[in-house]
N, C-alpha and C. Protein backbone atom coordinates (compact mmCIF):
# COMPACT_ATOMS: atom_id res chain seq x y z
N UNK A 1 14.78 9.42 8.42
CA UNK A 1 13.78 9.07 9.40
C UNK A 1 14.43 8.13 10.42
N UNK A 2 14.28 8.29 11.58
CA UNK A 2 14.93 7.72 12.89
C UNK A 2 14.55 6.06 12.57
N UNK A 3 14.95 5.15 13.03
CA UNK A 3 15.18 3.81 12.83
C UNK A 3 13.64 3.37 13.63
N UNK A 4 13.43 4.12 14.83
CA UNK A 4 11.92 3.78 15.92
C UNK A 4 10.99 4.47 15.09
N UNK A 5 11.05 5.45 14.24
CA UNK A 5 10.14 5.77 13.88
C UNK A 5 9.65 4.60 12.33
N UNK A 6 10.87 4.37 11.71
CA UNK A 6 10.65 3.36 10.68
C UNK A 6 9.78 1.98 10.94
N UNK A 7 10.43 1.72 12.39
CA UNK A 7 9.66 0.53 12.57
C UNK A 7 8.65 0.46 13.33
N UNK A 8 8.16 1.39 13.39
CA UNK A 8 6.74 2.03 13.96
C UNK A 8 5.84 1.79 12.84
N UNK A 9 6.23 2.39 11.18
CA UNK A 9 5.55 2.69 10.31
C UNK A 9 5.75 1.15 9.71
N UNK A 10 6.42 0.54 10.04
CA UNK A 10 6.59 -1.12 9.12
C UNK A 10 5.74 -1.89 9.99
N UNK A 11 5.91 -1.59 11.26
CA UNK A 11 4.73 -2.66 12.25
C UNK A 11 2.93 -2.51 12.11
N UNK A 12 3.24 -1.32 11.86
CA UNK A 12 1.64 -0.92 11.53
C UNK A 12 1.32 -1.17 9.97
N UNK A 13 2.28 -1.48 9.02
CA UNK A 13 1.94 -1.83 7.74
C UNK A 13 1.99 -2.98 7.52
N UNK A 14 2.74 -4.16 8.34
CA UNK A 14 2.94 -5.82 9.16
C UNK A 14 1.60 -5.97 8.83
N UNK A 15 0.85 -4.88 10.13
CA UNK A 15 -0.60 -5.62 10.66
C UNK A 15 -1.46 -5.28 9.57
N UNK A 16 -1.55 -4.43 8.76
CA UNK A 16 -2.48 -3.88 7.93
C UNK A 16 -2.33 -4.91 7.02
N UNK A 17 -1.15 -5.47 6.02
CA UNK A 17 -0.79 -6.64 5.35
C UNK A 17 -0.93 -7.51 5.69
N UNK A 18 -0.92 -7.88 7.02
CA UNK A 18 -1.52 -9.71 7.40
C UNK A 18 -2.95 -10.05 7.75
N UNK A 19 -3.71 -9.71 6.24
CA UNK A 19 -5.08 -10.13 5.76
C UNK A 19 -6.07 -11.31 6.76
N UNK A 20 -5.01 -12.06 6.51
CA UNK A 20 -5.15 -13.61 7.46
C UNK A 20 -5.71 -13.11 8.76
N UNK A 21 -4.77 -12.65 9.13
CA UNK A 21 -4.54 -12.30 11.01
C UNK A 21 -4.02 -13.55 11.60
N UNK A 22 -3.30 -13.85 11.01
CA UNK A 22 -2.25 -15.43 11.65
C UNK A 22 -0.69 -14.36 12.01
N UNK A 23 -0.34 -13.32 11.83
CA UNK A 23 0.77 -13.20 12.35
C UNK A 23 1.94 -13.36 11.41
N UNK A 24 2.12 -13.95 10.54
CA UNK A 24 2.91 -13.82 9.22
C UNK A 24 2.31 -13.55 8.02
N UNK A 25 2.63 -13.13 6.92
CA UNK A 25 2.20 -12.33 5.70
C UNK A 25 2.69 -13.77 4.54
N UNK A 26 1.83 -14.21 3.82
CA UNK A 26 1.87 -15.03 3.13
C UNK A 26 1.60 -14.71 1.71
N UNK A 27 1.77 -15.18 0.14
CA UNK A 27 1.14 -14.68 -0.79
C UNK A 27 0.10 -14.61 -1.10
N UNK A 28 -0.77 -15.21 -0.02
CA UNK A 28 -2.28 -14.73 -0.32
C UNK A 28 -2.71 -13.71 0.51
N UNK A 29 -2.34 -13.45 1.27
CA UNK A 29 -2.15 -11.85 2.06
C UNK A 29 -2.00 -11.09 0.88
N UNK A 30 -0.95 -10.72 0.48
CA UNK A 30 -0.55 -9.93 -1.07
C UNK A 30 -1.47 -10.21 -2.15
N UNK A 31 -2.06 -10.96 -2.35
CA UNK A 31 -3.35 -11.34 -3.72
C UNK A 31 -4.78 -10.62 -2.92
N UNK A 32 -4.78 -10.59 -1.82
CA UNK A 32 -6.02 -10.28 -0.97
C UNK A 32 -5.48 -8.19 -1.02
N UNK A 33 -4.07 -8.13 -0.73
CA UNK A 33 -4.19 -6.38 -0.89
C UNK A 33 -4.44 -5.81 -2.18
N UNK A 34 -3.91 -6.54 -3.23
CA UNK A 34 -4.27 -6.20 -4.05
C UNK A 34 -5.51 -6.53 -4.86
N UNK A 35 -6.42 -7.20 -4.29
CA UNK A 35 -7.78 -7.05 -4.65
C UNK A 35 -8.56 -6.13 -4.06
N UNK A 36 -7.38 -5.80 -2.43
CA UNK A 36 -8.52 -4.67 -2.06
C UNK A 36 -8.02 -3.53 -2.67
N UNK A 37 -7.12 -2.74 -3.02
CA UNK A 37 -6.69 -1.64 -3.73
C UNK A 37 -7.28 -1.83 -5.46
N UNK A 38 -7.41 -2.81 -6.03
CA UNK A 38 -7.71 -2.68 -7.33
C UNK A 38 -9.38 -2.54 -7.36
N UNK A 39 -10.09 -3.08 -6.60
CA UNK A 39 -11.22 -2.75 -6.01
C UNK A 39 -12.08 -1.15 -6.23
N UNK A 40 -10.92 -0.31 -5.83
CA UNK A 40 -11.23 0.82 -5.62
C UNK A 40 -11.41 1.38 -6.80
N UNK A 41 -10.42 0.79 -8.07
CA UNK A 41 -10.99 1.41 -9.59
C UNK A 41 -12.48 1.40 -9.99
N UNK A 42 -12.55 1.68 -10.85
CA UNK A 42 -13.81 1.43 -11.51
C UNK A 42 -13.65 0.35 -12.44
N UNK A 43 -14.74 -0.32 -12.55
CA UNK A 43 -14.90 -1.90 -12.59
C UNK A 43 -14.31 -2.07 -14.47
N UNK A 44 -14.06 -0.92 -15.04
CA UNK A 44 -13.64 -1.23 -16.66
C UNK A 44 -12.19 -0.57 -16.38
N UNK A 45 -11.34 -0.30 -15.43
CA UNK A 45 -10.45 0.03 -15.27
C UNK A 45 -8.85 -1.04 -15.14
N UNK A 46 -8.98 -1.72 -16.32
CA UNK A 46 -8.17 -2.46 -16.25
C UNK A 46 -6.73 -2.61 -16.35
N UNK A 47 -6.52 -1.14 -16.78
CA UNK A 47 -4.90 -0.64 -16.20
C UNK A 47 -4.85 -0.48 -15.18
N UNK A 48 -5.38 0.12 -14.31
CA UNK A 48 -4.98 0.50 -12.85
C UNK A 48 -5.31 -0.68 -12.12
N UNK A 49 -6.09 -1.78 -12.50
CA UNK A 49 -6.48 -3.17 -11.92
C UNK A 49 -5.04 -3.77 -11.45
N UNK A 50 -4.83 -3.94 -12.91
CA UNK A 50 -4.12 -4.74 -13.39
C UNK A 50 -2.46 -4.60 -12.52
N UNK A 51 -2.35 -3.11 -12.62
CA UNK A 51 -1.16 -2.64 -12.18
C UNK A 51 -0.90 -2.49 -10.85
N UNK A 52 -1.81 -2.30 -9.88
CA UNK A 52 -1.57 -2.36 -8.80
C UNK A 52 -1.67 -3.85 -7.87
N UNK A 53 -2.67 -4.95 -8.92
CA UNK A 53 -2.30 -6.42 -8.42
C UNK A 53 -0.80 -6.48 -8.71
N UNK A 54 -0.44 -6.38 -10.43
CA UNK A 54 0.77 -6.61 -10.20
C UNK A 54 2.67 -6.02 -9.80
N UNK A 55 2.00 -4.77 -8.67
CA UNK A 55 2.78 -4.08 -8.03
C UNK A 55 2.85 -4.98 -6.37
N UNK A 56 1.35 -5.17 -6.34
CA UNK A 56 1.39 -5.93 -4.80
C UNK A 56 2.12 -7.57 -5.08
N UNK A 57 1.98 -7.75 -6.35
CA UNK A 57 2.70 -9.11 -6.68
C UNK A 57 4.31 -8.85 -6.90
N UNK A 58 4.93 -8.14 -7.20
CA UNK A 58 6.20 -7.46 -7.05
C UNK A 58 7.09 -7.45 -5.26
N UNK A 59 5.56 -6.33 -4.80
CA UNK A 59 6.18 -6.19 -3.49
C UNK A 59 6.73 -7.85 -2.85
N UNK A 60 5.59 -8.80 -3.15
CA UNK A 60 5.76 -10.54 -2.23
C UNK A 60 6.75 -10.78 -2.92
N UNK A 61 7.18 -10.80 -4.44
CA UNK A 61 8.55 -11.27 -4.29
C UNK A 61 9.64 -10.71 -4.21
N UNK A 62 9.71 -10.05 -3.94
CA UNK A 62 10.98 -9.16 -3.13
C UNK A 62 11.13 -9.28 -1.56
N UNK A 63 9.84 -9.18 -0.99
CA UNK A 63 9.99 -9.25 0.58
C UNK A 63 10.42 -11.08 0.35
N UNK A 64 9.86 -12.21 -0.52
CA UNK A 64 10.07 -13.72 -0.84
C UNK A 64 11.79 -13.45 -0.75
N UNK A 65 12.18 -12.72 -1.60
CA UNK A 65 13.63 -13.59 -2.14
C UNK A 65 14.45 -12.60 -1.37
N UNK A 66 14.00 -11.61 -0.91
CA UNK A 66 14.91 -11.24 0.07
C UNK A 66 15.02 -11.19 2.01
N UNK A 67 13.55 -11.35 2.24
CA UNK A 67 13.58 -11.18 3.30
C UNK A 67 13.03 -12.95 4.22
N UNK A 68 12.79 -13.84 3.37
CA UNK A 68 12.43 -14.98 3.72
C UNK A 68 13.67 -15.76 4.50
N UNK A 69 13.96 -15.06 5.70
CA UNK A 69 15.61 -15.83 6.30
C UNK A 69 15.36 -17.39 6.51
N UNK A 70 13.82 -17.76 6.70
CA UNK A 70 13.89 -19.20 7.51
C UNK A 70 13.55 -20.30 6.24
N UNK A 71 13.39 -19.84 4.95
CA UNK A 71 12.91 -20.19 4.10
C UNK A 71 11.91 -21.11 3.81
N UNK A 72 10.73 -20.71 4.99
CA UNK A 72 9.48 -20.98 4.88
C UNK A 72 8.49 -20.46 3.86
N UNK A 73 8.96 -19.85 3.10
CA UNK A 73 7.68 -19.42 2.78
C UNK A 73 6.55 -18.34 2.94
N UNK A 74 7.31 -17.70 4.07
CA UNK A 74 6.22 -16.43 4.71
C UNK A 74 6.91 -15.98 5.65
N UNK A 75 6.60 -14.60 5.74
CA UNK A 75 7.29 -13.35 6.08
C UNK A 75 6.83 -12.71 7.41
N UNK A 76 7.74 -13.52 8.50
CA UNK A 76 7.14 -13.17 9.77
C UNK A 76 7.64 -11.13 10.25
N UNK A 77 6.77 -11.34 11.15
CA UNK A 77 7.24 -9.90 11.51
C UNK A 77 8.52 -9.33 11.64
N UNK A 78 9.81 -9.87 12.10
CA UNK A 78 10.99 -9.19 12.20
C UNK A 78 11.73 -9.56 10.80
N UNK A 79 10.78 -10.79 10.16
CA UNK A 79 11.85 -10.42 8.75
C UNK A 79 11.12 -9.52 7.82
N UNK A 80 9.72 -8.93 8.19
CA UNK A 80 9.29 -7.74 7.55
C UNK A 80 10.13 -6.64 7.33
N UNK A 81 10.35 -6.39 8.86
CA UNK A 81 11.17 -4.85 9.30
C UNK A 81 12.39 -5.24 8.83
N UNK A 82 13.02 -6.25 8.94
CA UNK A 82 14.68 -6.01 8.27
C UNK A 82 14.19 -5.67 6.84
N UNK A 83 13.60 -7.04 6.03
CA UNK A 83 13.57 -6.88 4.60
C UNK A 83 12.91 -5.00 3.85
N UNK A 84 12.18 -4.92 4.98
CA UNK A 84 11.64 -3.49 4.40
C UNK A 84 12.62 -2.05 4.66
N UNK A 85 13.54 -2.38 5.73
CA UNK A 85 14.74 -1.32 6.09
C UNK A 85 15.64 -1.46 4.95
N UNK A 86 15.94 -3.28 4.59
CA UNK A 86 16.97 -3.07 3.91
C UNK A 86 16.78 -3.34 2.20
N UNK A 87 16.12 -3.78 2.00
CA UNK A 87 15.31 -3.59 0.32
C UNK A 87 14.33 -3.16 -0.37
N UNK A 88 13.51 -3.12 0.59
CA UNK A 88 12.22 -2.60 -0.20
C UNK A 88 12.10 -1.15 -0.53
N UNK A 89 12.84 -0.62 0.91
CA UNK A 89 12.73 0.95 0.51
C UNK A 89 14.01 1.58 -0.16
N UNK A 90 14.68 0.45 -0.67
CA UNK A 90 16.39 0.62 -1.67
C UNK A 90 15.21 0.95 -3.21
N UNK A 91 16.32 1.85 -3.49
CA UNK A 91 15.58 2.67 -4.83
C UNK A 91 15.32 1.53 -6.05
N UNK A 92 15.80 0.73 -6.15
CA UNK A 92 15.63 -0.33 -7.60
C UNK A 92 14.49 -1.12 -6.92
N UNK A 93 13.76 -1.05 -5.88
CA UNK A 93 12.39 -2.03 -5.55
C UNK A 93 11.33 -0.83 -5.07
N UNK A 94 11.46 -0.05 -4.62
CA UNK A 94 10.55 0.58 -4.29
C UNK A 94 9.74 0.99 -5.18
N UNK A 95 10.37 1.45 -6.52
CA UNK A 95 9.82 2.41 -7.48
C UNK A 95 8.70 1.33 -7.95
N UNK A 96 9.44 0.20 -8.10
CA UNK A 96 8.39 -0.99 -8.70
C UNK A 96 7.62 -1.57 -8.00
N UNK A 97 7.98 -1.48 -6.14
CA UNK A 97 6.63 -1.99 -5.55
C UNK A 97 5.44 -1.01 -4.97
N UNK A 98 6.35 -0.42 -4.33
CA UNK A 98 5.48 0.86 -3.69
C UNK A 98 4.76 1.99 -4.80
N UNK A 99 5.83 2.21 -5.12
CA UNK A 99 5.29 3.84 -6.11
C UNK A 99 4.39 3.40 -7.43
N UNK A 100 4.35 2.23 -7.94
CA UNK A 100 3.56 1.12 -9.01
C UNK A 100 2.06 0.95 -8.67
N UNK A 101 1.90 0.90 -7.25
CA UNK A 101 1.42 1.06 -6.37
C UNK A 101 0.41 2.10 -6.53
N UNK A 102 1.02 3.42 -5.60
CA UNK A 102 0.80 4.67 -5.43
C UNK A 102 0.41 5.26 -6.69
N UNK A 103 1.17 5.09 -7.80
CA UNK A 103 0.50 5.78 -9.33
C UNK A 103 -0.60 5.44 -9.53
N UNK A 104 -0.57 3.89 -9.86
CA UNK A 104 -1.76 3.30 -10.26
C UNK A 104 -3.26 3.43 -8.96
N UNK A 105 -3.25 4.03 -7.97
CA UNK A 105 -4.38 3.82 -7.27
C UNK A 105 -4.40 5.25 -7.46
N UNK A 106 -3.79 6.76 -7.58
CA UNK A 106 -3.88 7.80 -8.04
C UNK A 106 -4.81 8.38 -9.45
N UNK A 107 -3.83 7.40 -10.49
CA UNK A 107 -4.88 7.52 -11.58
C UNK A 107 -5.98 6.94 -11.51
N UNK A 108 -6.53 6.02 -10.76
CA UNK A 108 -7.81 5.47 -10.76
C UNK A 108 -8.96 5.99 -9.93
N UNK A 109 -8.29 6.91 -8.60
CA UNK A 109 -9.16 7.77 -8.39
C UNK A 109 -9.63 9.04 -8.40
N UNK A 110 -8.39 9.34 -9.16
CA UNK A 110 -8.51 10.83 -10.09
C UNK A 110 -9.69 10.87 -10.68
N UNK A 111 -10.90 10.51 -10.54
CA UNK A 111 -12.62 9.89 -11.22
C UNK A 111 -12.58 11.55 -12.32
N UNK A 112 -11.92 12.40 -12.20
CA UNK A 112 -12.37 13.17 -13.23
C UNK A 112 -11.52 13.80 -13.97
N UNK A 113 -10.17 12.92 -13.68
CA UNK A 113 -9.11 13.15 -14.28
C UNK A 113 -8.00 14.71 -14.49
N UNK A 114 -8.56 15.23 -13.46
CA UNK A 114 -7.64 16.71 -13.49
C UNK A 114 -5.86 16.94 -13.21
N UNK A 115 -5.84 15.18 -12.70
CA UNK A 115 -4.10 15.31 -12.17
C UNK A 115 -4.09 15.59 -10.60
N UNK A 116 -5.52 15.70 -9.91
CA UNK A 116 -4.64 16.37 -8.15
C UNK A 116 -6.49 14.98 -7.85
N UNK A 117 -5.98 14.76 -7.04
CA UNK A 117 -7.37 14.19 -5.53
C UNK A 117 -8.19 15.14 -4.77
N UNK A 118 -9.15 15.23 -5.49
CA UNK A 118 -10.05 16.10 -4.71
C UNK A 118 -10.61 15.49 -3.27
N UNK A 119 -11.00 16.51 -2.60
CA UNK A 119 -11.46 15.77 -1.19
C UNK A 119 -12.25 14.61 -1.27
N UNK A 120 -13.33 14.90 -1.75
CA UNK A 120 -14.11 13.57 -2.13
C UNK A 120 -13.65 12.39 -2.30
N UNK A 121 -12.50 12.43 -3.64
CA UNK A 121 -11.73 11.02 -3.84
C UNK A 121 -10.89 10.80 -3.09
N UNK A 122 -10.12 11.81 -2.12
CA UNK A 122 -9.30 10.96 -0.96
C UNK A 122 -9.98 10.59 0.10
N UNK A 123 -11.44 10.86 0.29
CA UNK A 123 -12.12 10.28 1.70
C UNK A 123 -12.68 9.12 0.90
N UNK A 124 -13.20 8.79 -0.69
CA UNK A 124 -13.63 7.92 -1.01
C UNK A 124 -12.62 6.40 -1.09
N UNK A 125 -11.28 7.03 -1.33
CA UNK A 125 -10.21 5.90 -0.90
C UNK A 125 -10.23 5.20 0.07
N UNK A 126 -10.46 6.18 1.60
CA UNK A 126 -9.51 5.49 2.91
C UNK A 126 -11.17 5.25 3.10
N UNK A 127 -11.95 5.74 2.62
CA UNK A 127 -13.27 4.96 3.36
C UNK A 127 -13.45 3.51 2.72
N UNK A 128 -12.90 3.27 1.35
CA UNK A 128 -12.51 2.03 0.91
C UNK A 128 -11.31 1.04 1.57
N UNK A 129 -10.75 1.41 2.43
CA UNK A 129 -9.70 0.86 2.55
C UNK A 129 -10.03 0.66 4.16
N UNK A 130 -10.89 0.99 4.48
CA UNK A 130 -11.37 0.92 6.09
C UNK A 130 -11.20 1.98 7.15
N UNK A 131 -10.91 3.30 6.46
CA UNK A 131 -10.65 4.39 7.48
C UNK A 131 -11.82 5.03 7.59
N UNK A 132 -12.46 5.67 8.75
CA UNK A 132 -13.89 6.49 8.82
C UNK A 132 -13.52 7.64 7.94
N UNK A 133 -14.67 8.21 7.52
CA UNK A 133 -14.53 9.56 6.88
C UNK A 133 -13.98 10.56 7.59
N UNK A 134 -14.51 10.60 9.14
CA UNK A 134 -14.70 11.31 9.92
C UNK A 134 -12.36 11.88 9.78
N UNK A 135 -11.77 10.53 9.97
CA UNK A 135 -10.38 11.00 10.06
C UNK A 135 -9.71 11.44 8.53
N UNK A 136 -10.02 10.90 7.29
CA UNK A 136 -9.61 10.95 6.49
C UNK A 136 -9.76 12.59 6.20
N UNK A 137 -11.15 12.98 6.49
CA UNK A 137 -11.92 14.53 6.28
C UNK A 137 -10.63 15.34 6.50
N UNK A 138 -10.32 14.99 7.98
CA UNK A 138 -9.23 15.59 8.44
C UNK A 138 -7.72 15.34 8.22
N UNK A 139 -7.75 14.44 7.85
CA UNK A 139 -6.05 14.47 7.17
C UNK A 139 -6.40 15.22 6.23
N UNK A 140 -6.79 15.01 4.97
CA UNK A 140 -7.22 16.38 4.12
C UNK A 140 -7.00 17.40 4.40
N UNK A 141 -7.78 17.94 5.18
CA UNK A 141 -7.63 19.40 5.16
C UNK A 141 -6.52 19.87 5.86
N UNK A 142 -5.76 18.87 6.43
CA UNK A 142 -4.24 19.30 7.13
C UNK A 142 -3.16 18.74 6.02
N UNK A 143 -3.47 18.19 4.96
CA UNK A 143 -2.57 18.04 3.85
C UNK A 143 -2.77 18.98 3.09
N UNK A 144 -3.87 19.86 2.72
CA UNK A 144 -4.30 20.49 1.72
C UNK A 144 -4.01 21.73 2.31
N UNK A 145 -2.86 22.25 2.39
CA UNK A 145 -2.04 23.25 2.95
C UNK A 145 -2.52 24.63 2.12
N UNK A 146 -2.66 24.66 1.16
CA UNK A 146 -3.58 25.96 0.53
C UNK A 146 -4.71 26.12 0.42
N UNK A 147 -5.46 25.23 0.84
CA UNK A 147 -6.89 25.22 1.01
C UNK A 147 -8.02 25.45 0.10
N UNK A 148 -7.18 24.73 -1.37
CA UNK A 148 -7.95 24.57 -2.37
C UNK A 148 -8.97 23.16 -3.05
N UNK A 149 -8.64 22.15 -2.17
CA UNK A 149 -9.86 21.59 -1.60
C UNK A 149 -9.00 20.36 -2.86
């Protein structure tokens, strides 16, 4: 993936992660995503709770111990995009921040457990996460390339 397009997709995940809206990403930014992603389980779902707080608690210390150049404490925007070019998406952190992540909010809205996201549970996600139905409807059905719903 082209380097403008990477930091296209890190600036828009910057803003989505800085909870606050102060402009740097702090660890309560990260305690706040992962209350909103664990959220989305069902309320006795305490593996997928559990696992995706402590995937979003993974991701802060990694972007902490690697990308913190001024050693403040918090993770302004250009040490996002380096730290996320150059560690986060390196295979020994990703699997444990991102994809820890991605499993655990999968199995939790798998609500009927078949192994795939039915339409329903992927518009019931991003409508949890603040996206209208109206776009999610449609990513769907342009992801769902065989049109088995």
């Amino acid at each position: 993936m082209p380097v403008k397009v990477k930091n296209q997709k890190f600036t828009m995940l910057f803003d989505w992660f800085d909870q606050g809206g102060d402009g740097v990403l702090t660890h309560d930014d990260f305690r706040a995503m992962g209350e909103l992603f664990a959220a989305l389980a069902a309320e006795d779902d305490r593996e997928n709770t559990t696992a995706m707080r402590e995937a979003f608690e993974e991701w802060w210390r990694v972007l902490l111990e690697h990308g913190d150049a001024n050693g403040d404490g918090r993770i302004d925007r250009q040490e996002f995009l380096d730290v996320m070019a150059a560690n986060v998406t390196a295979p020994e952190h990703f699997e444990k921040a991102v994809l820890a992540i991605a499993d655990a909010l999968m199995r939790a809205l798998d609500t009927n457990r078949d192994g795939v996201l039915s339409k329903d549970e992927y518009v019931r996600m991003y409508d949890a996460l603040g996206i209208p139905p109206v776009h999610s409807e449609d990513a769907f059905r342009r992801l769902d390339r065989d049109g088995t719903g």
